[in-house]
PDB file of N, CA and C in Angstrom:
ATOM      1  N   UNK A   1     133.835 162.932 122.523  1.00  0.00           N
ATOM      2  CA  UNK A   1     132.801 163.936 122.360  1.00  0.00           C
ATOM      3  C   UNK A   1     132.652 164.779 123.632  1.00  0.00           C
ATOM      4  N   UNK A   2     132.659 164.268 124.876  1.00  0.00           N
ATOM      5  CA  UNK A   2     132.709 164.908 126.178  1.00  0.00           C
ATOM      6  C   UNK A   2     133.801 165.774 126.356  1.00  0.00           C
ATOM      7  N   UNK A   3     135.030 165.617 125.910  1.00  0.00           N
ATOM      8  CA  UNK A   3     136.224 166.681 125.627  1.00  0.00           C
ATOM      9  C   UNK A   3     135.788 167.670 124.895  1.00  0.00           C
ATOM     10  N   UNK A   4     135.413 167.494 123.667  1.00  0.00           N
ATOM     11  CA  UNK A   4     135.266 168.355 122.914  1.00  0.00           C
ATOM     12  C   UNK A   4     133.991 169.635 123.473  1.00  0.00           C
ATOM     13  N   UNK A   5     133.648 168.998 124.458  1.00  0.00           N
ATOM     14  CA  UNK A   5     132.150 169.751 124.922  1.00  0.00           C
ATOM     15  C   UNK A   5     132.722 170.548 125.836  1.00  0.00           C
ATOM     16  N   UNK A   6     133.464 169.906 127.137  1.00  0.00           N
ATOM     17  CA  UNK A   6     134.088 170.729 128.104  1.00  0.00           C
ATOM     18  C   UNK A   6     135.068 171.629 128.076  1.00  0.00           C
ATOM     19  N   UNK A   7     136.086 171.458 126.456  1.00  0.00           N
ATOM     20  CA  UNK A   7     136.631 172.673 126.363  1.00  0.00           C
ATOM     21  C   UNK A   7     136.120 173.882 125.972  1.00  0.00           C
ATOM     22  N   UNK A   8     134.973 173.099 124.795  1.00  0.00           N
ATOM     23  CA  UNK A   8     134.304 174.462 124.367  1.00  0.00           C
ATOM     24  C   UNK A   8     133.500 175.286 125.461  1.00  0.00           C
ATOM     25  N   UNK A   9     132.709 174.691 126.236  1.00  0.00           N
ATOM     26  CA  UNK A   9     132.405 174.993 127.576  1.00  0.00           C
ATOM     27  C   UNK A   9     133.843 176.287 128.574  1.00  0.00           C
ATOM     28  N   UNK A  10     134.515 175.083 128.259  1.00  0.00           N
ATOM     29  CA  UNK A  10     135.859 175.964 129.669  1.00  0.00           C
ATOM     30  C   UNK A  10     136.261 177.426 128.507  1.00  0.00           C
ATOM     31  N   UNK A  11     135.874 177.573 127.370  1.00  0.00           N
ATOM     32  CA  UNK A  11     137.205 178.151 126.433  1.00  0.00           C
ATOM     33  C   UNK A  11     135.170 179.622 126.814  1.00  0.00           C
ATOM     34  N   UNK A  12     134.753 179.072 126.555  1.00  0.00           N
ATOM     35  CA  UNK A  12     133.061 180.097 126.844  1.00  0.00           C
ATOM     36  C   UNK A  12     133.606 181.013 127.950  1.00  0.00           C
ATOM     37  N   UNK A  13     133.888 180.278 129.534  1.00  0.00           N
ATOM     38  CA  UNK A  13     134.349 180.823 130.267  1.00  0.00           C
ATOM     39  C   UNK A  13     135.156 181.812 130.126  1.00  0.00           C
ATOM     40  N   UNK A  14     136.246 181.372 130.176  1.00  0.00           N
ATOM     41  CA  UNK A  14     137.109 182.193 129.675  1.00  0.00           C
ATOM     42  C   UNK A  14     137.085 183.832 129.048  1.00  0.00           C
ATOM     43  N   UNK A  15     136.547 183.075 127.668  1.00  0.00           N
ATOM     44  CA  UNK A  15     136.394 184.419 127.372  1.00  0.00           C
ATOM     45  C   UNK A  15     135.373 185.058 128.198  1.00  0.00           C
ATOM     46  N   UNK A  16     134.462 184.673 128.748  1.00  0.00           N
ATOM     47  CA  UNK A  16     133.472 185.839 129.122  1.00  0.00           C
ATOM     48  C   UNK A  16     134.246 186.277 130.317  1.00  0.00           C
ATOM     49  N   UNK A  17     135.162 185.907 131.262  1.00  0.00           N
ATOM     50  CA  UNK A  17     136.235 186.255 132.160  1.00  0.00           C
ATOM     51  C   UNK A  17     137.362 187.379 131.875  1.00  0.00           C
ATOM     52  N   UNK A  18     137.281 187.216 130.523  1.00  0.00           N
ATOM     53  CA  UNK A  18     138.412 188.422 129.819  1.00  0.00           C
ATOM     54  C   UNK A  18     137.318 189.589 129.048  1.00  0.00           C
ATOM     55  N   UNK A  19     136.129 189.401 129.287  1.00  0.00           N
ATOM     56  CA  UNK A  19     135.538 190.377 128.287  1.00  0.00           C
ATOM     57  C   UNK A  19     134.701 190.994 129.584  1.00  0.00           C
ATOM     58  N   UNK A  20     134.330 190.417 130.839  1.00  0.00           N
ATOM     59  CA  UNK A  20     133.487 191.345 131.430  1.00  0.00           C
ATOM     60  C   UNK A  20     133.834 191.517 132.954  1.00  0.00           C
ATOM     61  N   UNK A  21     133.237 192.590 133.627  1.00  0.00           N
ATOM     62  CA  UNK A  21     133.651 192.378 134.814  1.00  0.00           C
ATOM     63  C   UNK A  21     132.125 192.580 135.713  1.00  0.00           C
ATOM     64  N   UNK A  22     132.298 191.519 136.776  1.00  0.00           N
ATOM     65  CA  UNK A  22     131.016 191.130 137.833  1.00  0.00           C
ATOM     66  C   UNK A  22     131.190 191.705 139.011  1.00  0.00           C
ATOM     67  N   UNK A  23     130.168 192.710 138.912  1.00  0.00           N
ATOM     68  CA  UNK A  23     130.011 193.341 140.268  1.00  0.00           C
ATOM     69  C   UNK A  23     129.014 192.842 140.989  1.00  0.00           C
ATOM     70  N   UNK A  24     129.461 193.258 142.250  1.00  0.00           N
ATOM     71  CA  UNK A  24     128.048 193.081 143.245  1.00  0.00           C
ATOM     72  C   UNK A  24     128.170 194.066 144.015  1.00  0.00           C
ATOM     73  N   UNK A  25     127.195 194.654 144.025  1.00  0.00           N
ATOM     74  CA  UNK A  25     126.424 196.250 144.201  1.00  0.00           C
ATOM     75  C   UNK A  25     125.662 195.519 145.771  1.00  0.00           C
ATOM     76  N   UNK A  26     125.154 196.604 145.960  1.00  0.00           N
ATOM     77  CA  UNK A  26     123.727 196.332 147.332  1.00  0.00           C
ATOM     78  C   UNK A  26     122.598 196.068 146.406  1.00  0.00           C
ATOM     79  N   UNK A  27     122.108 196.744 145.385  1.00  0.00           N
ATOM     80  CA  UNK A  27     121.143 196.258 145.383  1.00  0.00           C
ATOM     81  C   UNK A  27     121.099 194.870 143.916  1.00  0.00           C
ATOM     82  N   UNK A  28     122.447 194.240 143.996  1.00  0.00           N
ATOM     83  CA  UNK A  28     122.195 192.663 143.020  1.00  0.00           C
ATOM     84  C   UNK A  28     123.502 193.350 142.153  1.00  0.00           C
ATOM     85  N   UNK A  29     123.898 191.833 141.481  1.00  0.00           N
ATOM     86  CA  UNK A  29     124.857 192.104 140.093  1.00  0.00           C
ATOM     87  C   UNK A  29     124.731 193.085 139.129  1.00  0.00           C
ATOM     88  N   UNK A  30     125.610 193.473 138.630  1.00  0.00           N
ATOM     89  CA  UNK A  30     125.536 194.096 137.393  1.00  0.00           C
ATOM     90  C   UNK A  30     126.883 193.722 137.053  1.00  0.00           C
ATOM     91  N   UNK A  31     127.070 193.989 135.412  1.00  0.00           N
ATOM     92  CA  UNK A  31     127.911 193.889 134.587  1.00  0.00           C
ATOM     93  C   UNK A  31     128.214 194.707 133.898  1.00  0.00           C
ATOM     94  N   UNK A  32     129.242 194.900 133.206  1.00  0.00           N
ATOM     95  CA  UNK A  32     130.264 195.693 132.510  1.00  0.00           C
ATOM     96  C   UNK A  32     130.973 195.068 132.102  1.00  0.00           C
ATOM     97  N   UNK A  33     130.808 195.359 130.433  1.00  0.00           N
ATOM     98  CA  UNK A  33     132.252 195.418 129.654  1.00  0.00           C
ATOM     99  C   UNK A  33     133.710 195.418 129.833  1.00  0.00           C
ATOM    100  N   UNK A  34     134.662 195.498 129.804  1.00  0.00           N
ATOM    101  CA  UNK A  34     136.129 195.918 130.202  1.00  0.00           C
ATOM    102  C   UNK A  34     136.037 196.263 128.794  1.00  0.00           C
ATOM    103  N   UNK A  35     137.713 197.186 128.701  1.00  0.00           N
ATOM    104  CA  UNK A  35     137.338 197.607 127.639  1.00  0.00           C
ATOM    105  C   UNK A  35     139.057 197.324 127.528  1.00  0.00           C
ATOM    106  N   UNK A  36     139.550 196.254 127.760  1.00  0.00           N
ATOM    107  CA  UNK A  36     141.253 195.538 127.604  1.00  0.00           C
ATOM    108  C   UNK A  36     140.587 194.055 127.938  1.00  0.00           C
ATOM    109  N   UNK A  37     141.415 192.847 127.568  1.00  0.00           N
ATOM    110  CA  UNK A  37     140.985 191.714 127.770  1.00  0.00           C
ATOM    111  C   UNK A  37     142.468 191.847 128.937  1.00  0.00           C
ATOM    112  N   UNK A  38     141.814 191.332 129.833  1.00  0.00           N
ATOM    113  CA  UNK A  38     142.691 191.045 130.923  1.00  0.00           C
ATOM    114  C   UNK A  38     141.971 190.201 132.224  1.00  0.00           C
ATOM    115  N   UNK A  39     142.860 189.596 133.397  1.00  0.00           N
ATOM    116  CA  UNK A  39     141.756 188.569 134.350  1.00  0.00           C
ATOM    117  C   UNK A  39     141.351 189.557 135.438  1.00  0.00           C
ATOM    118  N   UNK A  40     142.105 190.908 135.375  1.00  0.00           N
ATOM    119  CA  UNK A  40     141.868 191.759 136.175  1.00  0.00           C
ATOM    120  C   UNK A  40     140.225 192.402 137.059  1.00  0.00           C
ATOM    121  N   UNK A  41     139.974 192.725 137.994  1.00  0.00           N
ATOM    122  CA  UNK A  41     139.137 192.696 138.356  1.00  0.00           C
ATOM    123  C   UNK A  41     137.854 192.699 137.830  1.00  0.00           C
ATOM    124  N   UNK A  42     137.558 190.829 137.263  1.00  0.00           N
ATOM    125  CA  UNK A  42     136.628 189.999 137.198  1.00  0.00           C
ATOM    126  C   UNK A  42     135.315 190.289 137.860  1.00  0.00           C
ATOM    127  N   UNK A  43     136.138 189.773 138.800  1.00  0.00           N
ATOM    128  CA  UNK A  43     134.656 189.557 139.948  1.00  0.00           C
ATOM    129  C   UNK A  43     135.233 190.604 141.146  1.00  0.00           C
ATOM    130  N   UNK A  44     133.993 191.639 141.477  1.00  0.00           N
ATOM    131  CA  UNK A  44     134.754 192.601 142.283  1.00  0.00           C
ATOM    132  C   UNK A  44     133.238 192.623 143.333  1.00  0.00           C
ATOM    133  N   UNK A  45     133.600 193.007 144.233  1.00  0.00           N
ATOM    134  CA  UNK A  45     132.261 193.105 145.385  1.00  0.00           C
ATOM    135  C   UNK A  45     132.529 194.760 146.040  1.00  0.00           C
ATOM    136  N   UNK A  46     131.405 195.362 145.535  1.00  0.00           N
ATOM    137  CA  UNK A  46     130.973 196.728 145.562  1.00  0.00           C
ATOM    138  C   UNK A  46     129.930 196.919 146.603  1.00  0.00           C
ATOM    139  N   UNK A  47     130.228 195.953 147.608  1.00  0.00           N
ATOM    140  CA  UNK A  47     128.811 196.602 148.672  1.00  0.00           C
ATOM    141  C   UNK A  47     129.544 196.971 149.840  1.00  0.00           C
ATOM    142  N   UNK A  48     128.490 198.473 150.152  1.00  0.00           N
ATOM    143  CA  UNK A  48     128.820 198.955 151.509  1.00  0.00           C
ATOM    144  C   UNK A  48     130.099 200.390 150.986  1.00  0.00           C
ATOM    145  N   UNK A  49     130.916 200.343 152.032  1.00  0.00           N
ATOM    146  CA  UNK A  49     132.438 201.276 151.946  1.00  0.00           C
ATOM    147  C   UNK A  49     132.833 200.982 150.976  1.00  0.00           C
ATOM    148  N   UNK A  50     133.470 199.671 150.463  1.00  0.00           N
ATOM    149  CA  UNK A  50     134.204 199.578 149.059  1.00  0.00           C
ATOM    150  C   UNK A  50     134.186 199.922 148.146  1.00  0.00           C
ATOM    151  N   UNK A  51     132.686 200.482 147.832  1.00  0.00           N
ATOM    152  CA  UNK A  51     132.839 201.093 146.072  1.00  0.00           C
ATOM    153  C   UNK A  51     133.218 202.472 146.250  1.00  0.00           C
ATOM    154  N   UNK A  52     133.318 203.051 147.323  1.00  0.00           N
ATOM    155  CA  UNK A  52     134.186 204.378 147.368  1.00  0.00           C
ATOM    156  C   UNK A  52     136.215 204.105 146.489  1.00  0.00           C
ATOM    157  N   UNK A  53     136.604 203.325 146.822  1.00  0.00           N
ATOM    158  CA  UNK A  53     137.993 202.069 146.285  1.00  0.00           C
ATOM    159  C   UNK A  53     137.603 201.934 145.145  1.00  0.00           C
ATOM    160  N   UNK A  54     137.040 201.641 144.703  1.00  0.00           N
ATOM    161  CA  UNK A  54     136.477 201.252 143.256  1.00  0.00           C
ATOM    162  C   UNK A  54     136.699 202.278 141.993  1.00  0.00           C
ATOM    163  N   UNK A  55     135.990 203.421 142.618  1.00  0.00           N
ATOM    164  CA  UNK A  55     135.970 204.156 141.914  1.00  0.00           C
ATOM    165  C   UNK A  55     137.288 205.230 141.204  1.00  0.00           C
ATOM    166  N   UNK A  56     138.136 204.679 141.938  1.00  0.00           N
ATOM    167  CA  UNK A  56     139.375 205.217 142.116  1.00  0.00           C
ATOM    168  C   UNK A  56     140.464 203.965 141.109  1.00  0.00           C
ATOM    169  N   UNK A  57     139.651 203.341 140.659  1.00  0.00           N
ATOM    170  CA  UNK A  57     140.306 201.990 139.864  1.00  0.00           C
ATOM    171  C   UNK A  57     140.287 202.443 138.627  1.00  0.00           C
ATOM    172  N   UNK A  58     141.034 202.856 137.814  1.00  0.00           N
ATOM    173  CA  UNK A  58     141.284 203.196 137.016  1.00  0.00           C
ATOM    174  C   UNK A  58     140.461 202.036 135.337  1.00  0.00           C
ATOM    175  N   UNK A  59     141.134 200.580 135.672  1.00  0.00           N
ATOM    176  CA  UNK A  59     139.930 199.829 134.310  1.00  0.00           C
ATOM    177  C   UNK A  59     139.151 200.131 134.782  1.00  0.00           C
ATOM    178  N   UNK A  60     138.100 200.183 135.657  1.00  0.00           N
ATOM    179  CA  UNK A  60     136.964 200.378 136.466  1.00  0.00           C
ATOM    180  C   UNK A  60     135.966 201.665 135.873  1.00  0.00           C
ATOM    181  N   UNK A  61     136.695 202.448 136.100  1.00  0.00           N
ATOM    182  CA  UNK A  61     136.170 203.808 135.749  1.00  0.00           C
ATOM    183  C   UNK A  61     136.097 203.793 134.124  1.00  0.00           C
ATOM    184  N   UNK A  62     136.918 203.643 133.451  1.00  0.00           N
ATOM    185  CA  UNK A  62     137.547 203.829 132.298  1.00  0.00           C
ATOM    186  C   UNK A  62     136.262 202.602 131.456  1.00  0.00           C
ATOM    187  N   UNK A  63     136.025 201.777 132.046  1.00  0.00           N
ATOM    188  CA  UNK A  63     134.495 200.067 131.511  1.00  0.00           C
ATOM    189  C   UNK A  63     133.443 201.430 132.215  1.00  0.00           C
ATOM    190  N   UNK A  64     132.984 202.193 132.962  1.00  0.00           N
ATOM    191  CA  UNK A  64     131.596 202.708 133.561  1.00  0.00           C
ATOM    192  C   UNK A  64     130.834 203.044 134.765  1.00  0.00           C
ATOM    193  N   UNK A  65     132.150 202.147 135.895  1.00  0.00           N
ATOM    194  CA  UNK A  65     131.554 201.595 137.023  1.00  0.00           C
ATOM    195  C   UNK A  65     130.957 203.070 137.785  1.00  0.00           C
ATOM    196  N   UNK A  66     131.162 204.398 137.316  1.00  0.00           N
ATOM    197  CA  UNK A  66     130.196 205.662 138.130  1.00  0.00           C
ATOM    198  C   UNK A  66     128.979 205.371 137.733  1.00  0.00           C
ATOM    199  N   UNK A  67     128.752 205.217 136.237  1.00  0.00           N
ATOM    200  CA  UNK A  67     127.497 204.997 136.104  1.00  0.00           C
ATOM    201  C   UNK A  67     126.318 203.872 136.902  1.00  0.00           C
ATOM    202  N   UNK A  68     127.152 203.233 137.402  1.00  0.00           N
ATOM    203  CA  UNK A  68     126.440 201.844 138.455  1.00  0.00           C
ATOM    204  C   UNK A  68     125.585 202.877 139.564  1.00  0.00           C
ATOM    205  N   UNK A  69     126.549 203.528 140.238  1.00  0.00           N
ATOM    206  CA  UNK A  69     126.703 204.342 141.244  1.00  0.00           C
ATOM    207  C   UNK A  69     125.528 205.504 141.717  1.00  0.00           C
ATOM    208  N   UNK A  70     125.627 205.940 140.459  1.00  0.00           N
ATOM    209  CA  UNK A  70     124.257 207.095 139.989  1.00  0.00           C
ATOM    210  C   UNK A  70     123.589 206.970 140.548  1.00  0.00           C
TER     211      UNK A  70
END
């Protein structure tokens, strides 16, 4: 029964790993959609200089990430 819990658990992950991507902004997380299932920038850290880079990311732009920006 503990198998059956931790895959469904690990398989949760997962997908939410292929369906969204985690930013961190200055002022806290936000999220976005992707709009391809891929592991591609997941978890991305947007504080300071870097989200100037960001924006120039093509899934990035294409999921919303100007609208963060606004």
């Amino acid at each position: 029964m503990k198998i059956i819990l931790i895959v469904v658990i690990a398989a949760a992950l997962v997908l939410g790993a292929l369906n969204f991507h985690f930013i961190l902004t200055d002022s806290g997380p936000r999220v976005l959609q992707k709009t391809a299932l891929t592991f591609e920038h997941t978890f991305v850290d947007a504080r300071g200089a870097k989200k100037y880079k960001l924006l120039t990311t093509p899934a990035l732009v294409k999921a919303g990430i100007k609208e963060i920006f606004e």
